[in-house]
C-alpha atoms as a PDB file:
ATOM      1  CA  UNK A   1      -4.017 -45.614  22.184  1.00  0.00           C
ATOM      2  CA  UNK A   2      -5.779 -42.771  20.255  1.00  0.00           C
ATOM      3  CA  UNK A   3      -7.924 -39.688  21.235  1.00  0.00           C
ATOM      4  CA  UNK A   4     -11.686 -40.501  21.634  1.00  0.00           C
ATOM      5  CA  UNK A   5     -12.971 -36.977  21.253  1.00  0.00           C
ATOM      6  CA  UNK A   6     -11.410 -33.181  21.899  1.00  0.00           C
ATOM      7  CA  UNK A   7     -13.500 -29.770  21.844  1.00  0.00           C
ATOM      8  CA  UNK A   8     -13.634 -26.165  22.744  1.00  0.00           C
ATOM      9  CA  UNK A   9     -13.837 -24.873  26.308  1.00  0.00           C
ATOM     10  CA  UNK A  10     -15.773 -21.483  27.261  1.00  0.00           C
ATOM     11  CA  UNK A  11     -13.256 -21.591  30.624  1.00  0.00           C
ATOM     12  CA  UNK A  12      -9.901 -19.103  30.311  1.00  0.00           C
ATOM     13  CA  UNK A  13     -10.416 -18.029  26.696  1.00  0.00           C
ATOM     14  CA  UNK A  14      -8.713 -14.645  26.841  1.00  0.00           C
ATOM     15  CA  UNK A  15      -6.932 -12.069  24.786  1.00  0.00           C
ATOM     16  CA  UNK A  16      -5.757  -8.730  24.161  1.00  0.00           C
ATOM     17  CA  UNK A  17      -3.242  -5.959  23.179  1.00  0.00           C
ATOM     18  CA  UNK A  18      -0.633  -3.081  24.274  1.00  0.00           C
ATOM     19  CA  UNK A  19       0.125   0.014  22.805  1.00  0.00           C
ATOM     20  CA  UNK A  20       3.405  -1.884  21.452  1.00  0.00           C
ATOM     21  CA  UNK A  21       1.287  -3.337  18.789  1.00  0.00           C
ATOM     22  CA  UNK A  22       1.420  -7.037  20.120  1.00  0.00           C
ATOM     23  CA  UNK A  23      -1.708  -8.674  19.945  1.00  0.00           C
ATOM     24  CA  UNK A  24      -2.176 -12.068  21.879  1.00  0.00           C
ATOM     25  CA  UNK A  25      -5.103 -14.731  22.075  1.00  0.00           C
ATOM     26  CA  UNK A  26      -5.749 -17.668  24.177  1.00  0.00           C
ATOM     27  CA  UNK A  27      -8.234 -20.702  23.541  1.00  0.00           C
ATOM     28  CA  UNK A  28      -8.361 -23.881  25.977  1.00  0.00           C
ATOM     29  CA  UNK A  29      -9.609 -27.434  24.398  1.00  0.00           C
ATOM     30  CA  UNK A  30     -10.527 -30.618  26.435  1.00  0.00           C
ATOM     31  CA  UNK A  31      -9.302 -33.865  25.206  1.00  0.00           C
ATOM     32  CA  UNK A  32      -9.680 -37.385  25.971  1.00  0.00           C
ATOM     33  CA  UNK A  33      -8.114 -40.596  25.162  1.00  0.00           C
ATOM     34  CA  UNK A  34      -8.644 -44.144  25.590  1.00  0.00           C
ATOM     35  CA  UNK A  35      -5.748 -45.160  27.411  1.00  0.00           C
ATOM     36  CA  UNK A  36      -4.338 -44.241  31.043  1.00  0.00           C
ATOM     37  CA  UNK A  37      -0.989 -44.193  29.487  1.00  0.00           C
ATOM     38  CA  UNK A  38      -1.300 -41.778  26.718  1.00  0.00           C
ATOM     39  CA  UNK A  39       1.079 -38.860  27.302  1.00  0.00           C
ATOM     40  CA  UNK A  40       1.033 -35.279  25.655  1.00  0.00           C
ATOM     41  CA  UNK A  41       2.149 -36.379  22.311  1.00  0.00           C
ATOM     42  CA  UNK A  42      -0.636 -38.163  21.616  1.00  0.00           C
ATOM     43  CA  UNK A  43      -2.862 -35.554  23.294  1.00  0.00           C
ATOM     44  CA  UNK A  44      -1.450 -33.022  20.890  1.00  0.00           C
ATOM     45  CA  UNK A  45      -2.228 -35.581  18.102  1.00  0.00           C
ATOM     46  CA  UNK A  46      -5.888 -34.472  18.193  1.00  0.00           C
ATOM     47  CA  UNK A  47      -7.329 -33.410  14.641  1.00  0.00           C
ATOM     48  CA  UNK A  48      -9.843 -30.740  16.267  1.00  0.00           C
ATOM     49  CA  UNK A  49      -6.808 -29.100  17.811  1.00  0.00           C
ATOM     50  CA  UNK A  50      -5.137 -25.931  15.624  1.00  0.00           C
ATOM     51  CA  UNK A  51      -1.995 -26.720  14.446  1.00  0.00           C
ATOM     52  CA  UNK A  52       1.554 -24.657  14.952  1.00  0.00           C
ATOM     53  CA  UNK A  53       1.556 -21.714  12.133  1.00  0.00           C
ATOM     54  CA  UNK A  54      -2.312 -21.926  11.772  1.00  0.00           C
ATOM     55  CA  UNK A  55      -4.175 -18.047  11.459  1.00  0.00           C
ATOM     56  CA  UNK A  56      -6.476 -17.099  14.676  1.00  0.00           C
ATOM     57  CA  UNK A  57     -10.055 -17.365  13.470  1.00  0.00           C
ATOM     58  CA  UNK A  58     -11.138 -14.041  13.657  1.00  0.00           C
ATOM     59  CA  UNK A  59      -8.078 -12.120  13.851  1.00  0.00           C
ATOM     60  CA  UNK A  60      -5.788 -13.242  10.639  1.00  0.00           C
ATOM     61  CA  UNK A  61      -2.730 -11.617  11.729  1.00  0.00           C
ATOM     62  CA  UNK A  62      -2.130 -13.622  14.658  1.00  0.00           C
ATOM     63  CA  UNK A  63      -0.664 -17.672  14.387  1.00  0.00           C
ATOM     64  CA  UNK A  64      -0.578 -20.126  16.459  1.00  0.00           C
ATOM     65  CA  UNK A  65       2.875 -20.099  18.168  1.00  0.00           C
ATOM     66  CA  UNK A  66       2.430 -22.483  21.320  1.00  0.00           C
ATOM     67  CA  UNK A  67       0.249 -25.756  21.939  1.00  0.00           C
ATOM     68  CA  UNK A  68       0.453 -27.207  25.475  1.00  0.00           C
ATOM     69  CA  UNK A  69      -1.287 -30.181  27.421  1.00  0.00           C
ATOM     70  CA  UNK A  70      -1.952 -30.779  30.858  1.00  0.00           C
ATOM     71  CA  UNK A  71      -3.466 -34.080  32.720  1.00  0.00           C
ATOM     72  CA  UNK A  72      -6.320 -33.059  34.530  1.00  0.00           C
ATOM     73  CA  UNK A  73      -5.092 -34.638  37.905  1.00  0.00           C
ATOM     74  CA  UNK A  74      -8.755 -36.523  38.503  1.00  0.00           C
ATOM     75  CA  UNK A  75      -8.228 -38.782  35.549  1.00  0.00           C
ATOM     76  CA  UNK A  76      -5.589 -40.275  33.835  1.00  0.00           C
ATOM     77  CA  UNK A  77      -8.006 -40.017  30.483  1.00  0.00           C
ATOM     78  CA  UNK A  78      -9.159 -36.214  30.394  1.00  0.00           C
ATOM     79  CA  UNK A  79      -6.388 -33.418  29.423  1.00  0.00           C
ATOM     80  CA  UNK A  80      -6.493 -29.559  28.793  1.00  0.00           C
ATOM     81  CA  UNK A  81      -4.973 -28.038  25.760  1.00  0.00           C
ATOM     82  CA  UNK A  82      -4.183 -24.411  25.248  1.00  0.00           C
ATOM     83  CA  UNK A  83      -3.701 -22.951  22.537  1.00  0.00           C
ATOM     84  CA  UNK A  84      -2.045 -19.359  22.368  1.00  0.00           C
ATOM     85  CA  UNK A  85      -1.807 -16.952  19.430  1.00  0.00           C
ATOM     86  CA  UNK A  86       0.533 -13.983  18.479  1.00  0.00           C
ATOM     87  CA  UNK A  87       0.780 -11.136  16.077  1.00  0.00           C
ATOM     88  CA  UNK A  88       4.551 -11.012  16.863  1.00  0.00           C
ATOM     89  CA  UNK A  89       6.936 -12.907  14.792  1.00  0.00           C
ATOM     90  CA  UNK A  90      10.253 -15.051  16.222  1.00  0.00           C
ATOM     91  CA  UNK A  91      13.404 -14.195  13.689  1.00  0.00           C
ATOM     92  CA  UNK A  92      13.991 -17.321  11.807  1.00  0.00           C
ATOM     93  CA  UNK A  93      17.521 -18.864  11.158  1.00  0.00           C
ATOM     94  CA  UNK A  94      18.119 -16.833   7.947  1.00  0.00           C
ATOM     95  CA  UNK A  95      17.103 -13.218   7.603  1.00  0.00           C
ATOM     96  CA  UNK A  96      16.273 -13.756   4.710  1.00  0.00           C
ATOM     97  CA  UNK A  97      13.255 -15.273   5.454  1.00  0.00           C
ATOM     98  CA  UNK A  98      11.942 -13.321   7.666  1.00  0.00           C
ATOM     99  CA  UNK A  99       8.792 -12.042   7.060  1.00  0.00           C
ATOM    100  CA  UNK A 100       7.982  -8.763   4.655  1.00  0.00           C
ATOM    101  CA  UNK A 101       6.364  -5.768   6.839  1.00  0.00           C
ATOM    102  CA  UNK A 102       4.243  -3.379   5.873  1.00  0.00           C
ATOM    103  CA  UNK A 103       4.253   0.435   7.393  1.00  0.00           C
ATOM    104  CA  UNK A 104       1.034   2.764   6.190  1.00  0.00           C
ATOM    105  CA  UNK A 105       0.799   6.396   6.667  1.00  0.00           C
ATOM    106  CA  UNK A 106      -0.284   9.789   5.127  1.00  0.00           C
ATOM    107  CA  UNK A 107       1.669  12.571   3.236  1.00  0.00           C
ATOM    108  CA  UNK A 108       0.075  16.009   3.222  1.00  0.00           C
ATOM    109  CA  UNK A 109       1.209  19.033   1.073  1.00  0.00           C
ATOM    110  CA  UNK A 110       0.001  22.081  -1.106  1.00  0.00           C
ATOM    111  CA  UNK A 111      -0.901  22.404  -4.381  1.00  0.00           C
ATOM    112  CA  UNK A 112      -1.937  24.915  -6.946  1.00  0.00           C
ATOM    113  CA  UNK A 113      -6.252  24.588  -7.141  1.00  0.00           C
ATOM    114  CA  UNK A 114      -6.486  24.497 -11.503  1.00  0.00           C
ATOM    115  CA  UNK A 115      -9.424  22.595 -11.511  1.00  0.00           C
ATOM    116  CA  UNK A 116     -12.453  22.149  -9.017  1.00  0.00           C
ATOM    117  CA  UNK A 117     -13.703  19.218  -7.535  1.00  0.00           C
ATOM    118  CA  UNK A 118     -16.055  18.388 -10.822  1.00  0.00           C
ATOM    119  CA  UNK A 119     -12.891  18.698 -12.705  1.00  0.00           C
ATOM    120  CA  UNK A 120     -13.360  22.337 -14.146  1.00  0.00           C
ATOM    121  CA  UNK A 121     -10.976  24.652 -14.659  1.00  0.00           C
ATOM    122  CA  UNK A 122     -10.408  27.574 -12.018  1.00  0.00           C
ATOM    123  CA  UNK A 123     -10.505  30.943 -13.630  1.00  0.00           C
ATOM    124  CA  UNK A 124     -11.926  33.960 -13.729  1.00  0.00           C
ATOM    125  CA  UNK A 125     -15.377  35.313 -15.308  1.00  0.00           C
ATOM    126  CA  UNK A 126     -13.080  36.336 -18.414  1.00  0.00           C
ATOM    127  CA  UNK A 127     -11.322  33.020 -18.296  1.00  0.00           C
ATOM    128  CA  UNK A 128      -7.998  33.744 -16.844  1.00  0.00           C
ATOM    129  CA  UNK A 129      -6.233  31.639 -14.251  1.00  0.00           C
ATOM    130  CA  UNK A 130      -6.171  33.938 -11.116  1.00  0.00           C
ATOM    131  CA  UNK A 131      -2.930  35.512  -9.775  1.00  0.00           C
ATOM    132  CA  UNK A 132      -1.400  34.433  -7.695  1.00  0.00           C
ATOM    133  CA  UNK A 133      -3.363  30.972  -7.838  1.00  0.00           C
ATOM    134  CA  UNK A 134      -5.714  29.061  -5.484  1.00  0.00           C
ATOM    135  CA  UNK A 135      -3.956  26.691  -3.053  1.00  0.00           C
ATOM    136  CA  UNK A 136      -5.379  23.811  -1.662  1.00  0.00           C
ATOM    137  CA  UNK A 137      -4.501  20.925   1.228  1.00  0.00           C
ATOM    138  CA  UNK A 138      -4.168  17.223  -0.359  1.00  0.00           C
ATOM    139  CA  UNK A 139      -2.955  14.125   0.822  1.00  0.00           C
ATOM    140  CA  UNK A 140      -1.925  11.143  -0.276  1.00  0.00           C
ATOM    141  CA  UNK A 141      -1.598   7.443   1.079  1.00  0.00           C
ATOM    142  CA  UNK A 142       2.232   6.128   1.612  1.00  0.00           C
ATOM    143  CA  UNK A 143       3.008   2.915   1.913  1.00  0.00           C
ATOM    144  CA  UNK A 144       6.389   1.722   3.602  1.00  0.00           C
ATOM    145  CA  UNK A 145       7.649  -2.077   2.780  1.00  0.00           C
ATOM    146  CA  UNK A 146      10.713  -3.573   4.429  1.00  0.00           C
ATOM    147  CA  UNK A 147      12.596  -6.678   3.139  1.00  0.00           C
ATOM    148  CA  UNK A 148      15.472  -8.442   4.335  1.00  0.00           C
ATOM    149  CA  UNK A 149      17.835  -8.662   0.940  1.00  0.00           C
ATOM    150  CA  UNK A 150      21.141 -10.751  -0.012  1.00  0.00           C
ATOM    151  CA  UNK A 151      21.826  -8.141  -2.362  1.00  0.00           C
ATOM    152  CA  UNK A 152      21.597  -4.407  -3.109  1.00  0.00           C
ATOM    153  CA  UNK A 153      18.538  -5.345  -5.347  1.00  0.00           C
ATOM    154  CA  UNK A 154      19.011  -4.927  -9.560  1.00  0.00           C
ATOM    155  CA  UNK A 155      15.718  -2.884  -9.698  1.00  0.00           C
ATOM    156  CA  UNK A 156      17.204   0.041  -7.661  1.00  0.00           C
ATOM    157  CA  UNK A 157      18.107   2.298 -10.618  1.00  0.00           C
ATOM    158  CA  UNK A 158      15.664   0.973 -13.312  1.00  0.00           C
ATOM    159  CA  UNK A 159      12.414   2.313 -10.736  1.00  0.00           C
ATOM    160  CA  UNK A 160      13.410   5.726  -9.898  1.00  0.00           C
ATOM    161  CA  UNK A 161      10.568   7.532  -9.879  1.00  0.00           C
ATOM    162  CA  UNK A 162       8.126   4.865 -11.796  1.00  0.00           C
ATOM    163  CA  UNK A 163       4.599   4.112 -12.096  1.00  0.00           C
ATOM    164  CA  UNK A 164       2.911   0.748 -11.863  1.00  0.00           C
ATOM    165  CA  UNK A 165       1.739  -0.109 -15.725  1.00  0.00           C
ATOM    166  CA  UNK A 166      -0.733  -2.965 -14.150  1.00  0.00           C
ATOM    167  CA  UNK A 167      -2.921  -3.450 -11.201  1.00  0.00           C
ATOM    168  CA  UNK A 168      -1.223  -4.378  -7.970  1.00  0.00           C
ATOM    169  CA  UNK A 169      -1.817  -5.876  -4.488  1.00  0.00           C
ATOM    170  CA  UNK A 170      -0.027  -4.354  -1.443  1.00  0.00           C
ATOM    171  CA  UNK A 171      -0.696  -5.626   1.477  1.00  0.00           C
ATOM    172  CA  UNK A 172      -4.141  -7.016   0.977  1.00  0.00           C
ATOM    173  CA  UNK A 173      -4.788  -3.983  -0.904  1.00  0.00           C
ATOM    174  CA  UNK A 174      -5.924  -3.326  -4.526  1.00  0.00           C
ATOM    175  CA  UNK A 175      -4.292  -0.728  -6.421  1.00  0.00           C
ATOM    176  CA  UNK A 176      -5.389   0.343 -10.064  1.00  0.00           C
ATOM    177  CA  UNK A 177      -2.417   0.792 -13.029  1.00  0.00           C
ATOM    178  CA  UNK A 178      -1.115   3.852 -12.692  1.00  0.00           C
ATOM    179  CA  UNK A 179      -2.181   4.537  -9.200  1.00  0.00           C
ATOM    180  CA  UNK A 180       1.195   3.817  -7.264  1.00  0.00           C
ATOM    181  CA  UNK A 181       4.528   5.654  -7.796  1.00  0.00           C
ATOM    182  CA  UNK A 182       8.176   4.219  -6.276  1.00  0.00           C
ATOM    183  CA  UNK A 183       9.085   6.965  -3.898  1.00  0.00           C
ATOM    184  CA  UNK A 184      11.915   6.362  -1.996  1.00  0.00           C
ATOM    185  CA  UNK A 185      14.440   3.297  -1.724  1.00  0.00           C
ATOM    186  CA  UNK A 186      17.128   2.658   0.997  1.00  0.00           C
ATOM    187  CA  UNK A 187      19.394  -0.106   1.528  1.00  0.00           C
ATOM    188  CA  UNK A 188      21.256  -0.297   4.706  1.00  0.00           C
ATOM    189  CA  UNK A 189      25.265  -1.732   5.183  1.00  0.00           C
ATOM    190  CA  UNK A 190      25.567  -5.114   5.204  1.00  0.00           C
ATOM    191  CA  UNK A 191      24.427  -7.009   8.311  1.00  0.00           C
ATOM    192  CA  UNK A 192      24.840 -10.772   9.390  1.00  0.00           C
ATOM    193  CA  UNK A 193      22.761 -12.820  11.539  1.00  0.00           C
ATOM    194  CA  UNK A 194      23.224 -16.847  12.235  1.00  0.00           C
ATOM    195  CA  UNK A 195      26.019 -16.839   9.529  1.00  0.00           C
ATOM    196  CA  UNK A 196      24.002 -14.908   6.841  1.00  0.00           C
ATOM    197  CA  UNK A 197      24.879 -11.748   4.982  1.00  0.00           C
ATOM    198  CA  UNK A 198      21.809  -9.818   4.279  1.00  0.00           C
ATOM    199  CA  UNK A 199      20.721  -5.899   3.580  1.00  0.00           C
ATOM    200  CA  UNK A 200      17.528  -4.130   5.113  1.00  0.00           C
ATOM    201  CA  UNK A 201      15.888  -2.833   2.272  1.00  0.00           C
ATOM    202  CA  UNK A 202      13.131   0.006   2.882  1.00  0.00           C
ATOM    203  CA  UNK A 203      10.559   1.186  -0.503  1.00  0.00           C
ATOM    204  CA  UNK A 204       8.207   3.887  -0.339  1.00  0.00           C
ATOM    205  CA  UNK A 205       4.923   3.658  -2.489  1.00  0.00           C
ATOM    206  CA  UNK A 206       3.034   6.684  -3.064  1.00  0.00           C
ATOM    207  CA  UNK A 207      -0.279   5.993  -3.728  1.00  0.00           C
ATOM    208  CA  UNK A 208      -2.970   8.642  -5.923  1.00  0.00           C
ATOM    209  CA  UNK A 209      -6.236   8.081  -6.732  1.00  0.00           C
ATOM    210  CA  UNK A 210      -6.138  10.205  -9.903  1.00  0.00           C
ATOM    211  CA  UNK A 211      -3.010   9.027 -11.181  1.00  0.00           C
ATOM    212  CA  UNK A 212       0.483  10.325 -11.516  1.00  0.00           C
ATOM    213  CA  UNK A 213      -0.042  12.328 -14.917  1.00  0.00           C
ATOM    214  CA  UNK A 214       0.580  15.608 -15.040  1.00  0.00           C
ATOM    215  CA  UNK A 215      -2.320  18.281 -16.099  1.00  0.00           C
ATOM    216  CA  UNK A 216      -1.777  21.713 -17.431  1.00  0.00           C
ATOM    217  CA  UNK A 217      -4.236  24.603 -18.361  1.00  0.00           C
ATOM    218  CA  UNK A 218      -3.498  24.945 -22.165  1.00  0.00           C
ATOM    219  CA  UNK A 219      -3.343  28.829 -22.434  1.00  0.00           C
ATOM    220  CA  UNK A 220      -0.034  30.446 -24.401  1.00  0.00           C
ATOM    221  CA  UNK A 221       0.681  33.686 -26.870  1.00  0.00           C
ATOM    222  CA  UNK A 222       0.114  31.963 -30.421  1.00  0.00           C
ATOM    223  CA  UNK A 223      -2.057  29.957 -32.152  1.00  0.00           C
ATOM    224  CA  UNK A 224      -2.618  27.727 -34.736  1.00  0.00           C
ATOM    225  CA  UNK A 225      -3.904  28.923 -38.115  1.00  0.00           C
ATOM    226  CA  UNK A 226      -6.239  27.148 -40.408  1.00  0.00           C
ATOM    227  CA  UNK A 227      -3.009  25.680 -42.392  1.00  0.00           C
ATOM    228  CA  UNK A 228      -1.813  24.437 -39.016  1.00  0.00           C
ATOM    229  CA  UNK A 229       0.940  27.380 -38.805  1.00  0.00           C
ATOM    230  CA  UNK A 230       1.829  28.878 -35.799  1.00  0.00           C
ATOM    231  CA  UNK A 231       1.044  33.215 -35.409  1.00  0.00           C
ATOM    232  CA  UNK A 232       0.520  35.464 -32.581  1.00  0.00           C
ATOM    233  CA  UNK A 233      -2.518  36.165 -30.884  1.00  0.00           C
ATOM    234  CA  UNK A 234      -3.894  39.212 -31.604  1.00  0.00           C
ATOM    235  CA  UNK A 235      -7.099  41.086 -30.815  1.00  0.00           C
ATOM    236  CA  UNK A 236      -9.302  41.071 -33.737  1.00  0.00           C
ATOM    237  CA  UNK A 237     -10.890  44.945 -32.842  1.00  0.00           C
ATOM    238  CA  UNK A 238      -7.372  46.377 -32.840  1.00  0.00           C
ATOM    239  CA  UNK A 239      -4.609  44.325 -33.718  1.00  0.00           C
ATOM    240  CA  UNK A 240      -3.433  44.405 -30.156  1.00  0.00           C
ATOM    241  CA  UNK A 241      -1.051  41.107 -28.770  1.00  0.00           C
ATOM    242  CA  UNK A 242      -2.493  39.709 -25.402  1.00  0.00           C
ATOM    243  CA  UNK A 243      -0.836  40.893 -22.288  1.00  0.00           C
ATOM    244  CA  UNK A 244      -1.424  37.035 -20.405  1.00  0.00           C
ATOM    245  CA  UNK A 245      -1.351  33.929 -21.406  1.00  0.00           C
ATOM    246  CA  UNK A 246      -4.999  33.089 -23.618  1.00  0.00           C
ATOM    247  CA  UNK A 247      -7.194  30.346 -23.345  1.00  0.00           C
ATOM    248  CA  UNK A 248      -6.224  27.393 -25.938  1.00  0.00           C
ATOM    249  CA  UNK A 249      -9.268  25.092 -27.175  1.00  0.00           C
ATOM    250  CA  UNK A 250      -7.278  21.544 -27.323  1.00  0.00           C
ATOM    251  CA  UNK A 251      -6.396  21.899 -30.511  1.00  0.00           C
ATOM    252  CA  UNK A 252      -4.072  24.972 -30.584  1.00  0.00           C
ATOM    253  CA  UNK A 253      -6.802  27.664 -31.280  1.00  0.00           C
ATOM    254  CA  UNK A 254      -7.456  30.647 -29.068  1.00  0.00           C
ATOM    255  CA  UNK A 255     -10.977  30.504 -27.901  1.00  0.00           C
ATOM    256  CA  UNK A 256     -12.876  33.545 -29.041  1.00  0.00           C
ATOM    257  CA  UNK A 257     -15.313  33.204 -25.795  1.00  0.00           C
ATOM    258  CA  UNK A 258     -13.445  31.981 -22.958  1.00  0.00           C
ATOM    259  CA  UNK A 259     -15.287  30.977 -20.023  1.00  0.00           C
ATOM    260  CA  UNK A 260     -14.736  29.121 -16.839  1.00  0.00           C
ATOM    261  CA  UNK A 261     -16.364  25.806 -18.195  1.00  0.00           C
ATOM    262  CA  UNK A 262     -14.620  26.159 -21.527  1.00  0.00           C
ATOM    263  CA  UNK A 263     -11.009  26.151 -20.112  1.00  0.00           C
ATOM    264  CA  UNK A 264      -9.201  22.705 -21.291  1.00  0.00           C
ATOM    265  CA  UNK A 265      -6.041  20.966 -19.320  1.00  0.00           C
ATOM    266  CA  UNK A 266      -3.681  19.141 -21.302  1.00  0.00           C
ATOM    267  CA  UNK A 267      -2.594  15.621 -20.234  1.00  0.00           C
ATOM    268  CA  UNK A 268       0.943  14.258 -20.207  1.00  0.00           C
ATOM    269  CA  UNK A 269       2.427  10.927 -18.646  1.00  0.00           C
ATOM    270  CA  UNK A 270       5.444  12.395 -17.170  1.00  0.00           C
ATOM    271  CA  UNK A 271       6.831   8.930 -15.268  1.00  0.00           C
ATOM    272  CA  UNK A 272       8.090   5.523 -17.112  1.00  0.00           C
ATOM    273  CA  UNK A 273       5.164   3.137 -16.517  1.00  0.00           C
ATOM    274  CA  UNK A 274       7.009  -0.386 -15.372  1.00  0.00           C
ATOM    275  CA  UNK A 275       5.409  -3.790 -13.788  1.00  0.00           C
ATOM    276  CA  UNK A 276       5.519  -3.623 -10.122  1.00  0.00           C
ATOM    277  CA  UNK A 277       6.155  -7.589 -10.371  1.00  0.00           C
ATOM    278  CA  UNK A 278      10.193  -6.862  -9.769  1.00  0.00           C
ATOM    279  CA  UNK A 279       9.731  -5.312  -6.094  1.00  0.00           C
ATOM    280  CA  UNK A 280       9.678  -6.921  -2.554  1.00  0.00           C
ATOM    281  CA  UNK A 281       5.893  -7.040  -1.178  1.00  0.00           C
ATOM    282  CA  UNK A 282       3.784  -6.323  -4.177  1.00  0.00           C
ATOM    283  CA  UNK A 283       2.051  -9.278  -6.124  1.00  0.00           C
ATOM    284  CA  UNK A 284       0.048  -8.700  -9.443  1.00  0.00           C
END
């Protein structure tokens, strides 16, 4: 008693969505076996058939979550299998093994405009920052990952505010060292489901494609003289101390020609730097 052969169907292959996010696929298969006897559980035996848990070809997010096999009614030998796929998820016995999920949106704000899109500095034709300064719109990519937790996780404290020190992958997604910053943690009271104790724990990745160090215009008062000694700026023609802030050259020396071009930012890492490897949803 054994299946002879089993393929695809073109006949009530279907699919779809709603604006719930659920996402469902059907695919019919038509077996047959050798014996008038054979029930369903050898029908579902088949080795062309998908099996329970298996990804739908072209959509990855959906699994297999139901096989089922019907006699044909004209023969005892020929049977119909469908197959149907899902995108949504059944809780499992234990929370804590329910699956991580992913939530991606965008974060918009204003910033001060230092430095133009080929990285030079915004001044004036003298070489002063203008006042008040530019604003500009930017945005940045948040990313939202909720875990079911036994605990009040150990890295809570230890990543406020941090910066991955090596590449990442979130959610299918490569991001460079340096690139992603821990935002925001919550942990919500303790819950219980089938007999287990568990926490809902919610992180917030900021992602930014230049990098979480901080740049600064180097302009000040003094300067640095030739025996590396700090002194006041003055104006060489009379003597005079600046009124605002002077353009620096890098190295703690007032530039004698300032110019849009010439004006230097400063670059500090303002954030520990710490391997993401610690937190829920993020892989190396």
């Amino acid at each position: 008693m054994a299946v002879t052969w089993a393929r695809k169907i073109w006949d009530g292959r279907e699919g779809g969505g709603d604006l719930s996010g659920s996402i469902t696929h059907t695919q019919l298969y038509r077996v047959r076996t050798d014996n008038r006897f054979d029930d369903q559980v050898t029908v579902l035996q088949a080795a062309a058939l998908p099996f329970l848990g298996q990804p739908y070809p072209n959509d990855p997010s959906s699994y297999c979550n139901s096989l089922r096999a019907r006699n044909e009614g004209a023969s005892p030998y020929f049977w119909t299998v469908t197959a149907t796929y899902s995108n949504e998820r059944e809780a499992s016995d234990s929370p804590l093994d329910d699956p991580i999920e992913y939530q991606w949106a965008t974060e918009q704000f204003q910033e001060v405009a230092d430095t133009d899109r080929n990285g030079q500095g915004i001044v004036n034709s003298a070489g002063d920052p203008f006042d008040p300064p530019i604003m500009r719109d930017n945005s940045r990519r948040t990313v939202t990952i909720t875990s079911n937790e036994a605990f009040v996780p150990t890295w809570i404290l230890s990543y406020q505010d941090a910066v991955n020190s090596d590449a990442i992958n979130v959610d299918g997604l490569s991001v460079a060292a340096g690139q992603a910053k821990c935002q925001q943690v919550s942990v919500s009271p303790i819950r219980q489901r089938n007999d287990v104790t568990f926490r809902i724990v919610t992180l917030t990745i900021h992602l930014n494609n230049d990098g979480w160090g901080f740049k600064i215009l180097d302009q000040g008062f003094r300067e640095r003289d030739d025996d590396n000694k700090l002194q006041q700026i003055t104006n060489e023609a009379d003597g005079s101390e600046p009124t605002a802030p002077v353009l620096l050259d890098g190295s703690g020396k007032a530039q004698t020609d300032p110019t849009v071009a010439s004006a230097v930012f400063l670059d500090y890492d303002i954030y520990p730097s710490l391997s993401f490897a610690a937190l829920p949803g993020i892989s190396g």
